[in-house]
N, C-alpha and C. Protein backbone atom coordinates (compact mmCIF):
# COMPACT_ATOMS: atom_id res chain seq x y z
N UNK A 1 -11.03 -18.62 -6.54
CA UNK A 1 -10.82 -19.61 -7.56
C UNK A 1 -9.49 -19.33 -8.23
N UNK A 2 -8.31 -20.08 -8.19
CA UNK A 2 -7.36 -20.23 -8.79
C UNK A 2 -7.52 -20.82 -10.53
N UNK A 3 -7.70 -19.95 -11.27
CA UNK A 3 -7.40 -20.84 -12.97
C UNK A 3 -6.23 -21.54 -12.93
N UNK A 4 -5.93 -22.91 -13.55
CA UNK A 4 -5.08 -23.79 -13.98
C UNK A 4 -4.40 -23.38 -15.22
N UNK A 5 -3.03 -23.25 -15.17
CA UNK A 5 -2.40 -22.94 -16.45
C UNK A 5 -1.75 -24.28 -16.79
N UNK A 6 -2.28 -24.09 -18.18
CA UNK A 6 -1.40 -25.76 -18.64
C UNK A 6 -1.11 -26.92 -17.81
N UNK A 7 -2.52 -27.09 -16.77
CA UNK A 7 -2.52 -27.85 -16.35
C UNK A 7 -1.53 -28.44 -15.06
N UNK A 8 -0.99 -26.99 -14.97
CA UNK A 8 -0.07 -27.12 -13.48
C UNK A 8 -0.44 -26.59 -12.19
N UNK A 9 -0.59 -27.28 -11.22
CA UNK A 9 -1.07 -26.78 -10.00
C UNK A 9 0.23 -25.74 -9.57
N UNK A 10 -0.43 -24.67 -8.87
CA UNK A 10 0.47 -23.38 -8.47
C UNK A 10 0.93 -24.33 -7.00
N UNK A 11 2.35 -24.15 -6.92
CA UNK A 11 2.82 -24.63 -6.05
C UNK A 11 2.26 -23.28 -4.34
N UNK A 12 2.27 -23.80 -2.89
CA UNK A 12 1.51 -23.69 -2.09
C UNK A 12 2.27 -22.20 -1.64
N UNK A 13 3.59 -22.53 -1.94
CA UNK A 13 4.63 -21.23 -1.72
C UNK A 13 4.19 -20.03 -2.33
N UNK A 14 3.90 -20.20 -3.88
CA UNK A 14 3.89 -19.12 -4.50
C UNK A 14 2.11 -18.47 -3.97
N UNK A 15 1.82 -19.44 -3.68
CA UNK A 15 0.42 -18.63 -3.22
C UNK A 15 0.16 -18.04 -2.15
N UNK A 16 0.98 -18.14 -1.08
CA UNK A 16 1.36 -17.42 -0.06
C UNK A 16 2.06 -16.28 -0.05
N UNK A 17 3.13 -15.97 -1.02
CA UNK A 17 3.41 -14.71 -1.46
C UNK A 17 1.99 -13.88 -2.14
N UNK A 18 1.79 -14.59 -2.82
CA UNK A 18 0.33 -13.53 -3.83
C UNK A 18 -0.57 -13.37 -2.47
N UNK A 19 -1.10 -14.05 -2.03
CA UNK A 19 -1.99 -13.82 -0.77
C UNK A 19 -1.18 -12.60 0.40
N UNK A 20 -0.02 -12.91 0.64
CA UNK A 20 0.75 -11.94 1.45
C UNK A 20 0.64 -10.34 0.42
N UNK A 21 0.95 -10.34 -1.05
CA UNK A 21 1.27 -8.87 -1.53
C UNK A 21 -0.29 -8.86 -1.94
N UNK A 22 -1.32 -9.52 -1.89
CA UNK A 22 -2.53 -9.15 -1.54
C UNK A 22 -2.80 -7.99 -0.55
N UNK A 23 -2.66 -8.53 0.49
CA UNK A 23 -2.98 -7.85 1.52
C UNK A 23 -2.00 -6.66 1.68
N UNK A 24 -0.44 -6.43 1.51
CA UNK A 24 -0.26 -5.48 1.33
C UNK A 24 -0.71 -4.50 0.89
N UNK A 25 -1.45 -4.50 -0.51
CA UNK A 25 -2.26 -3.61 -1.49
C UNK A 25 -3.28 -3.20 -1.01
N UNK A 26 -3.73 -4.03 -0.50
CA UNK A 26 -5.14 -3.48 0.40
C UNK A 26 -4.69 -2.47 1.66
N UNK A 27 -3.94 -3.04 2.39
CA UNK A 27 -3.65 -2.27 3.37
C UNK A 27 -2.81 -0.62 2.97
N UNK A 28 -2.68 -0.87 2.37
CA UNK A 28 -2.14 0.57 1.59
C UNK A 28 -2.98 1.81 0.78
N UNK A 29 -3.92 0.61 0.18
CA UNK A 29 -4.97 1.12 -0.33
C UNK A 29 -6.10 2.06 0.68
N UNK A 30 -5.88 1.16 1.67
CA UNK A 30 -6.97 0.89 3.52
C UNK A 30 -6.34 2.85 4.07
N UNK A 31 -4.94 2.77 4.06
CA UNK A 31 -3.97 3.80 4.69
C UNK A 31 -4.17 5.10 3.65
N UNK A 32 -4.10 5.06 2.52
CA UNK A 32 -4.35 6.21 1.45
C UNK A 32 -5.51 6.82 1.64
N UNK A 33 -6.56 5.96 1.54
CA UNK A 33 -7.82 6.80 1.48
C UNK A 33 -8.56 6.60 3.20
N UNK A 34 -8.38 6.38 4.23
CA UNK A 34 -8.83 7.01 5.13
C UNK A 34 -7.79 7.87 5.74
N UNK A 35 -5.98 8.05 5.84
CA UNK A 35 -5.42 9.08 6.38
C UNK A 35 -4.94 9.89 5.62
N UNK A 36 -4.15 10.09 4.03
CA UNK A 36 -4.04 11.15 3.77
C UNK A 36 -5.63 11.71 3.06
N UNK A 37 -6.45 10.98 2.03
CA UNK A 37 -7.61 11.33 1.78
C UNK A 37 -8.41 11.70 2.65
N UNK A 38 -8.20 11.79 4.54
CA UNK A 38 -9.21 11.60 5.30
C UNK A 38 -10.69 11.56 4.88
N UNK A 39 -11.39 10.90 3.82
CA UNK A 39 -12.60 9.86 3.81
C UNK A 39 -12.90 10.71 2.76
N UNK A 40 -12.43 12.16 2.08
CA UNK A 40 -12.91 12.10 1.12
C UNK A 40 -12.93 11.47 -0.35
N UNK A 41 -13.04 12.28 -1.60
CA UNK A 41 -12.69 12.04 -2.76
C UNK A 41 -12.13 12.35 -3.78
N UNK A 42 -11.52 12.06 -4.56
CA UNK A 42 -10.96 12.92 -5.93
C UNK A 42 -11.46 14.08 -6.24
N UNK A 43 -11.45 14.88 -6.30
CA UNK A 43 -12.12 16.08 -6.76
C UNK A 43 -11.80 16.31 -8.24
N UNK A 44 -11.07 15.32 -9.31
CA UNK A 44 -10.41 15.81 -10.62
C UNK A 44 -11.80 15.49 -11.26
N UNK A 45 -11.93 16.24 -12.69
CA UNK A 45 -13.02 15.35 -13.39
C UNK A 45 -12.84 15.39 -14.54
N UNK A 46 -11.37 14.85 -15.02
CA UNK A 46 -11.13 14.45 -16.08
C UNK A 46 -10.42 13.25 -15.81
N UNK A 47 -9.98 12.68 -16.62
CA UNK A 47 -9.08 11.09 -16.77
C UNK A 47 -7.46 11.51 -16.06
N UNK A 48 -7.08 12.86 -16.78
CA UNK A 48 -5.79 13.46 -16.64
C UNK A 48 -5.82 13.74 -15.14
N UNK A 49 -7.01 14.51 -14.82
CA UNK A 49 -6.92 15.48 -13.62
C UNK A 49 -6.73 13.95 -12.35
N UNK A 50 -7.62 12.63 -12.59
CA UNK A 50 -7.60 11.61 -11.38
C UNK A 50 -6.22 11.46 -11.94
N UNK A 51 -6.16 10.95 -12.89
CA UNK A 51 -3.89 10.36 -12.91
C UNK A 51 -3.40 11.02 -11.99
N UNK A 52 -3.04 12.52 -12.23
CA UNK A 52 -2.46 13.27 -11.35
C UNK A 52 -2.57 13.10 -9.97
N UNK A 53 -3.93 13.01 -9.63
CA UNK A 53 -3.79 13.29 -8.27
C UNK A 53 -3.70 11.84 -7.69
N UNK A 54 -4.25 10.91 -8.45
CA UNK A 54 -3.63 9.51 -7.72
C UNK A 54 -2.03 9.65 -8.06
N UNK A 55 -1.56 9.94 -8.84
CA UNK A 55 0.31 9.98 -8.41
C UNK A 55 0.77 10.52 -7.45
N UNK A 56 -0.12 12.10 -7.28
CA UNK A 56 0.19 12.88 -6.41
C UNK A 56 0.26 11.76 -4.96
N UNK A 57 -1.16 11.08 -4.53
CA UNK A 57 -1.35 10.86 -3.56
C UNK A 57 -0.02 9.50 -3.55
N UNK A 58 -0.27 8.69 -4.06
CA UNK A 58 1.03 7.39 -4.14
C UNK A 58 2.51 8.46 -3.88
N UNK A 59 2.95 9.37 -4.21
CA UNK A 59 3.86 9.88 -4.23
C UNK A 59 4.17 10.47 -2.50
N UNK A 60 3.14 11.04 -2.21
CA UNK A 60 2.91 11.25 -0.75
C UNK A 60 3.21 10.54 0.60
N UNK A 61 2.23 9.00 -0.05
CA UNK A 61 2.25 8.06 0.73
C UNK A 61 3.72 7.23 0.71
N UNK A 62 4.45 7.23 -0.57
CA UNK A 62 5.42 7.13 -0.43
C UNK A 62 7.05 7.62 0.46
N UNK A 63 6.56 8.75 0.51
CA UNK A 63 7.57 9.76 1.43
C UNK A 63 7.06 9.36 2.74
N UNK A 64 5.39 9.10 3.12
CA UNK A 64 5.06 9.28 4.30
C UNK A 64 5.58 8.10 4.97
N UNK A 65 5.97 6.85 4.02
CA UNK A 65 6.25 5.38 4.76
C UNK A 65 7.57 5.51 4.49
N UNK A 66 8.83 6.68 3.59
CA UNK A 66 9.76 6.40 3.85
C UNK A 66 10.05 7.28 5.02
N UNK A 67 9.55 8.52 5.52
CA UNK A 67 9.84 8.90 6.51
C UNK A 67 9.60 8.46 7.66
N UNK A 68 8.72 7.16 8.11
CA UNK A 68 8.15 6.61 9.00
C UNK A 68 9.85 5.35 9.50
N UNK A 69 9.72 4.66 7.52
CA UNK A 69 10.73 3.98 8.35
C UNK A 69 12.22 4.64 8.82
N UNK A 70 12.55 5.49 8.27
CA UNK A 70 13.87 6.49 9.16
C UNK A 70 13.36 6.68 10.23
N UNK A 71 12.64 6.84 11.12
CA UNK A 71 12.05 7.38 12.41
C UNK A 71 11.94 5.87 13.18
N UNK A 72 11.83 5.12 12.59
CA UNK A 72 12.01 3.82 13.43
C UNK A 72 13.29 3.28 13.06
N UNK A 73 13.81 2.43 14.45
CA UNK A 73 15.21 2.03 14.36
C UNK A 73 14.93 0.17 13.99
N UNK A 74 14.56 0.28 12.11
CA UNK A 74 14.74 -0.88 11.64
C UNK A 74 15.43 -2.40 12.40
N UNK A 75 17.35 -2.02 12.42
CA UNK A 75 17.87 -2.65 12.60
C UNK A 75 17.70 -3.68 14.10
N UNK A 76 16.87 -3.10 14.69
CA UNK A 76 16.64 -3.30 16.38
C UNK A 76 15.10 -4.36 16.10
N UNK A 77 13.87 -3.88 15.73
CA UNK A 77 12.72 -4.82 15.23
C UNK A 77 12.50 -4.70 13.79
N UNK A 78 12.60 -5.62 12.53
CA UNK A 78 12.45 -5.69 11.44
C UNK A 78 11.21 -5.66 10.77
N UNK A 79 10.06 -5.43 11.58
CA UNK A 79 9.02 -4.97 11.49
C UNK A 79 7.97 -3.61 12.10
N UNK A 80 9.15 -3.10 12.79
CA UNK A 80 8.45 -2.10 13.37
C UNK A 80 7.78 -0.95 12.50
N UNK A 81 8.79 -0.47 11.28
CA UNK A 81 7.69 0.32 10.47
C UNK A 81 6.57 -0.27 10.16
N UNK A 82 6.58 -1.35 10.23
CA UNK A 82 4.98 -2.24 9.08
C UNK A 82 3.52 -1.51 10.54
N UNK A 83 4.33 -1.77 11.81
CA UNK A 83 3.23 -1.04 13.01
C UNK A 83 3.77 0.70 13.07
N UNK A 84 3.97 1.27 12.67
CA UNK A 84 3.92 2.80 12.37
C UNK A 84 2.51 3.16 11.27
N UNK A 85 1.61 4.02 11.91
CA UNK A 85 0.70 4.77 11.04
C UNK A 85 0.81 6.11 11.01
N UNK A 86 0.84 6.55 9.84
CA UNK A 86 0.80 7.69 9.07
C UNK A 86 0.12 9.06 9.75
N UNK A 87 -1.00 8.17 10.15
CA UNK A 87 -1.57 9.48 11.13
C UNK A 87 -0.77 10.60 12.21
N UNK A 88 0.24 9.78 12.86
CA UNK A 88 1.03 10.68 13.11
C UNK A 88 1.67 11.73 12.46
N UNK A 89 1.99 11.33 11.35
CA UNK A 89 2.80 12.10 10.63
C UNK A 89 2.05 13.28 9.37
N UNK A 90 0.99 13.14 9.48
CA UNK A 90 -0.21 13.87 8.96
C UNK A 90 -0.39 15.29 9.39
């Protein structure tokens, strides 16, 4: 369900981006917790201790997809990191 703001329909474009960085999030989300988490869980058990280690882990996953895309030759397929998984590099 899309809410109506002031009565303006969301043009078809912009909802195809939100639907596209949808699924990014998920799929990232999808990549975090089954390859570097391999299926477990937080182990913090305070508010502070999960912050941390969800930065920790975003921080991880970050290096792990920038080192993925240096290892692929971008300029040649412009999507080839998006098919690189992490598991390798684990």
């Amino acid at each position: 369900m899309i809410p109506r703001m002031r009565g303006s329909v969301p043009a078809a474009s912009g909802l195809v981006t939100l639907y596209h960085q949808r699924w990014e999030i998920e799929t990232t989300y999808l990549e975090i917790k089954s390859t570097i988490l391999g299926g477990k869980v937080l182990r913090a058990r305070t508010p502070n201790g999960v912050n941390q280690e969800v930065y920790a882990l975003l921080i991880t996953y970050q290096l792990l997809r920038t080192a993925m895309a240096d290892a692929t030759d971008s300029g040649r397929d412009a999507h080839a990191d998006d098919r690189c998984s992490p598991k390798g590099l684990v």
